[in-house]
N, C-alpha and C. Protein backbone atom coordinates (compact mmCIF):
# COMPACT_ATOMS: atom_id res chain seq x y z
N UNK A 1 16.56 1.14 5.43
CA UNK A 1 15.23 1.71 5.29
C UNK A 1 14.50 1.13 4.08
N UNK A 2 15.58 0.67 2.93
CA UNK A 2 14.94 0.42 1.85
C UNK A 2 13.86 -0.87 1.70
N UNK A 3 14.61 -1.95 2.71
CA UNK A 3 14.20 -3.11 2.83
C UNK A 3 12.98 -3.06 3.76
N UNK A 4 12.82 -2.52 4.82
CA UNK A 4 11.70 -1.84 5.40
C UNK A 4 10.52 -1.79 5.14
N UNK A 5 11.00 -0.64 3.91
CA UNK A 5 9.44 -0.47 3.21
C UNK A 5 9.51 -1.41 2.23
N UNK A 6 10.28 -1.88 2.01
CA UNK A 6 9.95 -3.22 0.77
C UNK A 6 9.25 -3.90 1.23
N UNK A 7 9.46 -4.86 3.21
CA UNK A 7 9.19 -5.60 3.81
C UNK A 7 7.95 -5.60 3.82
N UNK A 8 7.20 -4.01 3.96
CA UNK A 8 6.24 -3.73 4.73
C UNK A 8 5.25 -2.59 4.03
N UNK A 9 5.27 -3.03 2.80
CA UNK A 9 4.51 -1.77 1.30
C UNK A 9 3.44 -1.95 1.80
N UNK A 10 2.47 -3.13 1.92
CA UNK A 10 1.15 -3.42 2.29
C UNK A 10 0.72 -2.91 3.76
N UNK A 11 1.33 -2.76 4.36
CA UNK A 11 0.38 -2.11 5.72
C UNK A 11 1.24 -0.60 5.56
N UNK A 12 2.02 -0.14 5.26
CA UNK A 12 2.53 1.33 4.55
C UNK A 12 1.66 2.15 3.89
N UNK A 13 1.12 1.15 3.02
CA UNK A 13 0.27 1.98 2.21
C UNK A 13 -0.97 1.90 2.59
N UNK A 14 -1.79 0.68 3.51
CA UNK A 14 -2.75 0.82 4.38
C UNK A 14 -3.02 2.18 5.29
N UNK A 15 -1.92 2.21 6.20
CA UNK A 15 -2.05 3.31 6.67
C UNK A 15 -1.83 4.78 6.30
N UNK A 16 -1.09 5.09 5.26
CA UNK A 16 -0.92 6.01 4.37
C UNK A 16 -2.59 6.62 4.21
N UNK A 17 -3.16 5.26 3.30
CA UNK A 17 -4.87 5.33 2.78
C UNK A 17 -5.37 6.07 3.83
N UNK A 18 -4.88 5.55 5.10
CA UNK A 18 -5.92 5.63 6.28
C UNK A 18 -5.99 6.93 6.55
N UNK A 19 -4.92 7.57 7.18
CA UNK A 19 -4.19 8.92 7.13
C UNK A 19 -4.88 10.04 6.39
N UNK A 20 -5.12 9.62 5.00
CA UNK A 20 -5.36 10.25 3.96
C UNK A 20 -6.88 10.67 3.89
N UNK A 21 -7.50 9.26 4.48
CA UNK A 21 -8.93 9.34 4.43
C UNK A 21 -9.49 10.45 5.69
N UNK A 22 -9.20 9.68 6.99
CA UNK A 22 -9.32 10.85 8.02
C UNK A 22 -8.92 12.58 7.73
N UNK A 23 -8.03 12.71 6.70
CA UNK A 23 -7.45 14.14 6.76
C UNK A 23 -8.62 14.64 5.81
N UNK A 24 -9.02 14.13 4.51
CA UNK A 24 -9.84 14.02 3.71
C UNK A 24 -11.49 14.07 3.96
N UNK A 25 -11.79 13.40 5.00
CA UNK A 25 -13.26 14.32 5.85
C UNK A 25 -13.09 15.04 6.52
N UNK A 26 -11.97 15.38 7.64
CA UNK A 26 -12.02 16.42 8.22
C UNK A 26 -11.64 17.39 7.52
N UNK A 27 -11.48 17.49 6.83
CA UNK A 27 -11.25 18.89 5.62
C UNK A 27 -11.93 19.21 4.68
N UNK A 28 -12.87 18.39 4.53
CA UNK A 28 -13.93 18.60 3.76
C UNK A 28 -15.27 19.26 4.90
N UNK A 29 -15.49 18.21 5.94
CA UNK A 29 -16.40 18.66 6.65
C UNK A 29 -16.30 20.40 7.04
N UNK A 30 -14.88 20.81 6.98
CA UNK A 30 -14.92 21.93 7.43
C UNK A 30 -14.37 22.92 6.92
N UNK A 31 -14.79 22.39 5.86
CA UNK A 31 -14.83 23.22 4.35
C UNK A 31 -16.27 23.38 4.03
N UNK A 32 -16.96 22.70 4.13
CA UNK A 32 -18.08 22.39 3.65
C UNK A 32 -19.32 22.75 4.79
N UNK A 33 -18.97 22.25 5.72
CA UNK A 33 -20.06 22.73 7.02
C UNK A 33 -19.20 23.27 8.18
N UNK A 34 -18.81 24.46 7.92
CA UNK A 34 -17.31 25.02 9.13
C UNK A 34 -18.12 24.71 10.00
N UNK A 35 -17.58 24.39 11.33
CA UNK A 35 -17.86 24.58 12.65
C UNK A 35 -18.75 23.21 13.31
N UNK A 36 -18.93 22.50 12.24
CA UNK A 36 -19.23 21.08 12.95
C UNK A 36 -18.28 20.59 13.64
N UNK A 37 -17.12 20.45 13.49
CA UNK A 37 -16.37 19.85 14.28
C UNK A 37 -15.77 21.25 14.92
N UNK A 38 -15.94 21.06 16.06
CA UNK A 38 -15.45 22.35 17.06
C UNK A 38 -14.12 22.42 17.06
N UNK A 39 -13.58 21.08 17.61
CA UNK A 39 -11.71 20.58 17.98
C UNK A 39 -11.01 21.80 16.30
N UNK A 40 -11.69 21.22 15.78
CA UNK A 40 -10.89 21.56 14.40
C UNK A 40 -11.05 23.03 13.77
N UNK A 41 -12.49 23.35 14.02
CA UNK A 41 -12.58 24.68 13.80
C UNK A 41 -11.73 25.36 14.47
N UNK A 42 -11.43 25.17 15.75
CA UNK A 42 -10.99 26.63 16.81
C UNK A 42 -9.20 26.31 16.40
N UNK A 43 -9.03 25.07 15.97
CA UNK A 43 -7.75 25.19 15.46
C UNK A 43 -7.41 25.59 14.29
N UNK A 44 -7.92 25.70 13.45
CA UNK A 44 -8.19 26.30 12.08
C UNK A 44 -8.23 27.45 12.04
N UNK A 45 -8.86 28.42 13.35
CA UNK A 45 -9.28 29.64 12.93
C UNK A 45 -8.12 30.72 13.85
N UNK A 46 -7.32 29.60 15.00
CA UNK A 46 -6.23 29.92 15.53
C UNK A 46 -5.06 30.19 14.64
N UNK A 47 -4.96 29.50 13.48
CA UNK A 47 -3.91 29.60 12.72
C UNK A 47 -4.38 30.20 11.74
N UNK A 48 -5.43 31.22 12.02
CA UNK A 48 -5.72 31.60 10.62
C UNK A 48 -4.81 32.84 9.65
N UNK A 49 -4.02 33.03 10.86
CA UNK A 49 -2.75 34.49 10.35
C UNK A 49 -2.00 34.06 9.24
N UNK A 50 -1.53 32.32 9.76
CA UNK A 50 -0.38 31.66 9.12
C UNK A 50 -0.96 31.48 7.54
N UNK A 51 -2.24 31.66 7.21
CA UNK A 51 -2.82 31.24 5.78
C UNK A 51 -3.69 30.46 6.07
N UNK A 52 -4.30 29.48 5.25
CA UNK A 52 -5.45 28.49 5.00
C UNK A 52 -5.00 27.03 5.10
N UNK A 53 -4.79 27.15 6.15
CA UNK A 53 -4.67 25.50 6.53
C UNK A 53 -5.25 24.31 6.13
N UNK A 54 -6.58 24.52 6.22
CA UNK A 54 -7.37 23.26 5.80
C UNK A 54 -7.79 23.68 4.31
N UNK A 55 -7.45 24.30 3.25
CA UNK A 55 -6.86 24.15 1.71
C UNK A 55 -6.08 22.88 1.68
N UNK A 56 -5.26 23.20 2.33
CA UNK A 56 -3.90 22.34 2.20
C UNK A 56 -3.84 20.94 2.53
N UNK A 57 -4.84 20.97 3.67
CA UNK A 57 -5.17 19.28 3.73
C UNK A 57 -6.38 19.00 2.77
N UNK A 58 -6.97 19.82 2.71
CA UNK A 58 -8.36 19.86 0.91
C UNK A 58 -7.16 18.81 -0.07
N UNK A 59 -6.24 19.68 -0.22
CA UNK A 59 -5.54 19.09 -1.31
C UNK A 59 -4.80 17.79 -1.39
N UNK A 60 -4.10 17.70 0.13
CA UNK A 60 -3.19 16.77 0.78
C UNK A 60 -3.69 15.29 0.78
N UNK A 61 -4.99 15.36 1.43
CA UNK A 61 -5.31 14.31 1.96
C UNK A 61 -6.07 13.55 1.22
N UNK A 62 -6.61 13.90 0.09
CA UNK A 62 -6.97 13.21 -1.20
C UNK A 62 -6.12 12.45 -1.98
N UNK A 63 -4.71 13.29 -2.02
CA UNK A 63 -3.54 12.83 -2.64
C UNK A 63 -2.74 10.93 -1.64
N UNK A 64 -3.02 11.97 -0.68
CA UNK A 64 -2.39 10.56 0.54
C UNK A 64 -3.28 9.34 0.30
N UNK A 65 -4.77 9.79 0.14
CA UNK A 65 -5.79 8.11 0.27
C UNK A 65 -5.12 7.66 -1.38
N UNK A 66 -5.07 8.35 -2.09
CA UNK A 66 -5.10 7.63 -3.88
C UNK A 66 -3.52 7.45 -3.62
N UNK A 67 -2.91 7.70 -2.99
CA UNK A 67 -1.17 7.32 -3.13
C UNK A 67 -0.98 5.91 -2.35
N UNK A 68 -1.58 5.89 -1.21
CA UNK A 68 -1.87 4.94 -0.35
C UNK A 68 -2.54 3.76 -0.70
N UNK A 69 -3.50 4.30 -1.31
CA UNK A 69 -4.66 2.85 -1.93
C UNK A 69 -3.96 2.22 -3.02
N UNK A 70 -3.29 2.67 -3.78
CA UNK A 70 -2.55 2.35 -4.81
C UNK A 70 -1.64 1.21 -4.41
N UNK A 71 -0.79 1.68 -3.54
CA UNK A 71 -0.05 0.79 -3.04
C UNK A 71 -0.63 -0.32 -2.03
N UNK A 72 -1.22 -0.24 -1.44
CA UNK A 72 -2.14 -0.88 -0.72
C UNK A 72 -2.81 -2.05 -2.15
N UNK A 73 -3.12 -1.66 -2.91
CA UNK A 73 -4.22 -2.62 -4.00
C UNK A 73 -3.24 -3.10 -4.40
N UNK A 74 -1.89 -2.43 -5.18
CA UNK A 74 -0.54 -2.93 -5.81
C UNK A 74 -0.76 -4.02 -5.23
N UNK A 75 -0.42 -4.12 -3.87
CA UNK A 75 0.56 -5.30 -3.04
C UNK A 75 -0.68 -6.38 -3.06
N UNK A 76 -1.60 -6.22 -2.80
CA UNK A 76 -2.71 -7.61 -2.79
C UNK A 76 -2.54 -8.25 -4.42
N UNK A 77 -2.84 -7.16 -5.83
CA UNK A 77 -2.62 -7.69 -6.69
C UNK A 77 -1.91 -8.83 -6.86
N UNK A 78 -0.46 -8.46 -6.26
CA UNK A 78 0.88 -8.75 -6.62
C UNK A 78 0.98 -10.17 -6.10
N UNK A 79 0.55 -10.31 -4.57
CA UNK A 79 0.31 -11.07 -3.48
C UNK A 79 -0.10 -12.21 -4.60
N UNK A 80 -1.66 -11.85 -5.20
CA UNK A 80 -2.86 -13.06 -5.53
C UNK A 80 -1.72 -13.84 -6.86
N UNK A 81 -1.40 -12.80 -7.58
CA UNK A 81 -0.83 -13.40 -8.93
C UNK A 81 0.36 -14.30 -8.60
N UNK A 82 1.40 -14.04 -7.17
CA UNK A 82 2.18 -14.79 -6.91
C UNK A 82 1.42 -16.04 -6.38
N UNK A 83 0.57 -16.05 -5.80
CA UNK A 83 0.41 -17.47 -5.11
C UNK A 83 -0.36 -18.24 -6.46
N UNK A 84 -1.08 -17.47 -7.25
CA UNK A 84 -1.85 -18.61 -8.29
C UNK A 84 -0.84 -19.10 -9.08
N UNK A 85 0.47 -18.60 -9.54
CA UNK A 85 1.59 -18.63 -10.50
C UNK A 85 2.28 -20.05 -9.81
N UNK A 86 2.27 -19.83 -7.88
CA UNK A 86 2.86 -20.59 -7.28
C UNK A 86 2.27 -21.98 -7.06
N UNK A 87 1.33 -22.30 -7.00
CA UNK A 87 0.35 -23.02 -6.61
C UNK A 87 0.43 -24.13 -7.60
N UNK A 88 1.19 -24.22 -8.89
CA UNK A 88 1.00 -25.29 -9.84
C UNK A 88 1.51 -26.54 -8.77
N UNK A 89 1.40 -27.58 -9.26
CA UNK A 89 2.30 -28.72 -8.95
C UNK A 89 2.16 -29.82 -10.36
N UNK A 90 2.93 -29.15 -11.59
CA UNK A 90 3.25 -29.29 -12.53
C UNK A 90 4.88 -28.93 -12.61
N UNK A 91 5.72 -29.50 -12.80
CA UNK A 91 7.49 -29.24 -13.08
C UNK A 91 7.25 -28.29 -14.34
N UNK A 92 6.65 -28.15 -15.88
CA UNK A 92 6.62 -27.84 -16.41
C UNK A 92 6.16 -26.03 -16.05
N UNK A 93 4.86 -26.53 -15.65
CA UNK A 93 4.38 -25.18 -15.50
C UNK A 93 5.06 -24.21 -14.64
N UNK A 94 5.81 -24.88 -13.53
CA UNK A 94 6.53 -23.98 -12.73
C UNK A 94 7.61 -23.26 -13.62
N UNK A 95 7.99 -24.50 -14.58
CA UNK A 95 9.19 -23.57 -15.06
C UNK A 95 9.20 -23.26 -16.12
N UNK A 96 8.16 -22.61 -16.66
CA UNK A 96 7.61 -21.94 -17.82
C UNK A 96 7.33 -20.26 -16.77
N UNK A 97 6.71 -21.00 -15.64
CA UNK A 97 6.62 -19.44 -14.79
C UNK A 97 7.63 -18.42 -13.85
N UNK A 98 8.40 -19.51 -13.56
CA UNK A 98 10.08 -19.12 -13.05
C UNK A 98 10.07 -17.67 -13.27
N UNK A 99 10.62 -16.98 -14.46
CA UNK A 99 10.66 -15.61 -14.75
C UNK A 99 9.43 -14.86 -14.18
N UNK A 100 8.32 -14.83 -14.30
CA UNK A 100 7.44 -14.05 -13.72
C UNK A 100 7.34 -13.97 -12.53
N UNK A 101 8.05 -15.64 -11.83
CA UNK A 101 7.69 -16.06 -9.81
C UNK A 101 9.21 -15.12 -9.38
N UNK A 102 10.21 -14.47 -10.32
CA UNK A 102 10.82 -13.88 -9.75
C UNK A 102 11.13 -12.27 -9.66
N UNK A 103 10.35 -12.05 -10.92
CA UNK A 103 10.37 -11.02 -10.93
C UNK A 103 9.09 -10.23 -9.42
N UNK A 104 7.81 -11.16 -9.70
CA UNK A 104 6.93 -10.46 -8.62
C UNK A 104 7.82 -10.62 -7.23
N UNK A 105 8.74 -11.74 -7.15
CA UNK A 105 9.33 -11.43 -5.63
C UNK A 105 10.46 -10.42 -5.54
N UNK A 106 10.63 -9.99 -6.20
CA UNK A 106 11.32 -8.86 -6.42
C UNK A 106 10.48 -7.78 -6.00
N UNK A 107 9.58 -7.95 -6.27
CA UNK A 107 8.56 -6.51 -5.93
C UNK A 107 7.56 -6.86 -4.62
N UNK A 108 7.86 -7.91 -3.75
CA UNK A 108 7.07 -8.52 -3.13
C UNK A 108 8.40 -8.84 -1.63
N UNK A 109 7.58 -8.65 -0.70
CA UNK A 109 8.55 -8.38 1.06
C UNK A 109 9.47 -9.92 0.78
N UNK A 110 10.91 -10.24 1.43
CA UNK A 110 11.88 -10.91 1.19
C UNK A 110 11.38 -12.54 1.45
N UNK A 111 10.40 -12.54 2.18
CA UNK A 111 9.94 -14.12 2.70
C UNK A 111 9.22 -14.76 1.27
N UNK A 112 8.95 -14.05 0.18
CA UNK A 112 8.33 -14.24 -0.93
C UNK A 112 9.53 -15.00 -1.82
N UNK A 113 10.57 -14.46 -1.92
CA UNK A 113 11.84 -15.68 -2.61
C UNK A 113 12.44 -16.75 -2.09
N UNK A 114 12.15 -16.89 -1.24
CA UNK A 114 12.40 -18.08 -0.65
C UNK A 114 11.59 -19.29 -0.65
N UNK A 115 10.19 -19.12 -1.30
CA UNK A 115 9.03 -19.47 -1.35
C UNK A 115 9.24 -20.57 -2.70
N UNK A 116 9.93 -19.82 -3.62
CA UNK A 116 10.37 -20.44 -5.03
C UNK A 116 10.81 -21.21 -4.39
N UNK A 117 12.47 -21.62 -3.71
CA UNK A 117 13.32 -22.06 -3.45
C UNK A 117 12.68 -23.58 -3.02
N UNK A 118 11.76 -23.33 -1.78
CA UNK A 118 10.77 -24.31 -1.65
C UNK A 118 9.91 -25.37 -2.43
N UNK A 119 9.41 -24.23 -3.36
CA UNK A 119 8.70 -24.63 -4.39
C UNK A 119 9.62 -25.76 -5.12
N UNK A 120 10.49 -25.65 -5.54
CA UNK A 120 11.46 -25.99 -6.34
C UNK A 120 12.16 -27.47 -6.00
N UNK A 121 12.43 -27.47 -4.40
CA UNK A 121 12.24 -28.55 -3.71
C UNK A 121 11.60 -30.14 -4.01
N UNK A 122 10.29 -28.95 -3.49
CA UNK A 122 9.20 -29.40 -3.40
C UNK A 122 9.00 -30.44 -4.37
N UNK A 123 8.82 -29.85 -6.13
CA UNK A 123 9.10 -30.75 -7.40
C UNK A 123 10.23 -31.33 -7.58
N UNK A 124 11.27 -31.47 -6.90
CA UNK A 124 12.63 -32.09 -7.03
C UNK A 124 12.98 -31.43 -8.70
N UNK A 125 13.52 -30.20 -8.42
CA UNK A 125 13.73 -29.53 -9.27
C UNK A 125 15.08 -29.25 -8.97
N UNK A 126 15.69 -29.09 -7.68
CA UNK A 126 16.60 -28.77 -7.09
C UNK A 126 16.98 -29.81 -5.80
N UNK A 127 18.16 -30.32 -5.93
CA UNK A 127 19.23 -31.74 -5.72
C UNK A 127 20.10 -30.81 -4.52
């Protein structure tokens, strides 16, 4: 599972955002203007014994877009700084950057270390 979401942080946390956002107007809208959305009202007001449902996504689904986007922005960050780091075709500069090109693939889906390996090649760095 671990490798999974390692593989796959960037569309994880895409849809997480996404999730978050949809839960995040419809819980506002009907918080804010009850009964515009019908679907949601009559379900809202069906469960209204159980407590306050749409509180809970009030709270939820704000949390999900900023947990989501986070990771979602993380991974592009991470993405841009690996390829500009990668992109030298200097022997020196690569390996002045070595430590940083491995640490981000560490934090970056498994096709990203292998990329060095290439790289490395590439400059006849590696026989």
């Amino acid at each position: 599972m671990a490798k999974f979401t390692k593989n796959y942080t960037l569309e994880i946390g895409l849809g997480v955002a996404i999730v978050g956002l949809l839960l995040t107007v419809v819980s506002w809208i009907e918080k804010f203007a009850p009964g515009t959305l019908g679907f949601y009202h009559r379900l809202v007001e069906n469960t209204a014994d159980a407590g306050d449902w749409n509180l809970l996504l009030v709270i939820v689904g704000p949390l999900l877009l900023i947990g989501g986007a986070y990771y979602f922005g993380e991974q592009l960050f991470l993405r841009a700084r690996f390829e500009k780091l990668l992109a030298t075709s200097q022997r020196t500069a690569f390996t002045k950057n070595r430590r940083d090109l491995e640490e981000l693939a560490r934090r970056l889906p498994d096709r990203y270390a292998s990329r060095i390996s290439e790289k490395e090649s590439q400059l006849g760095l590696r026989s």
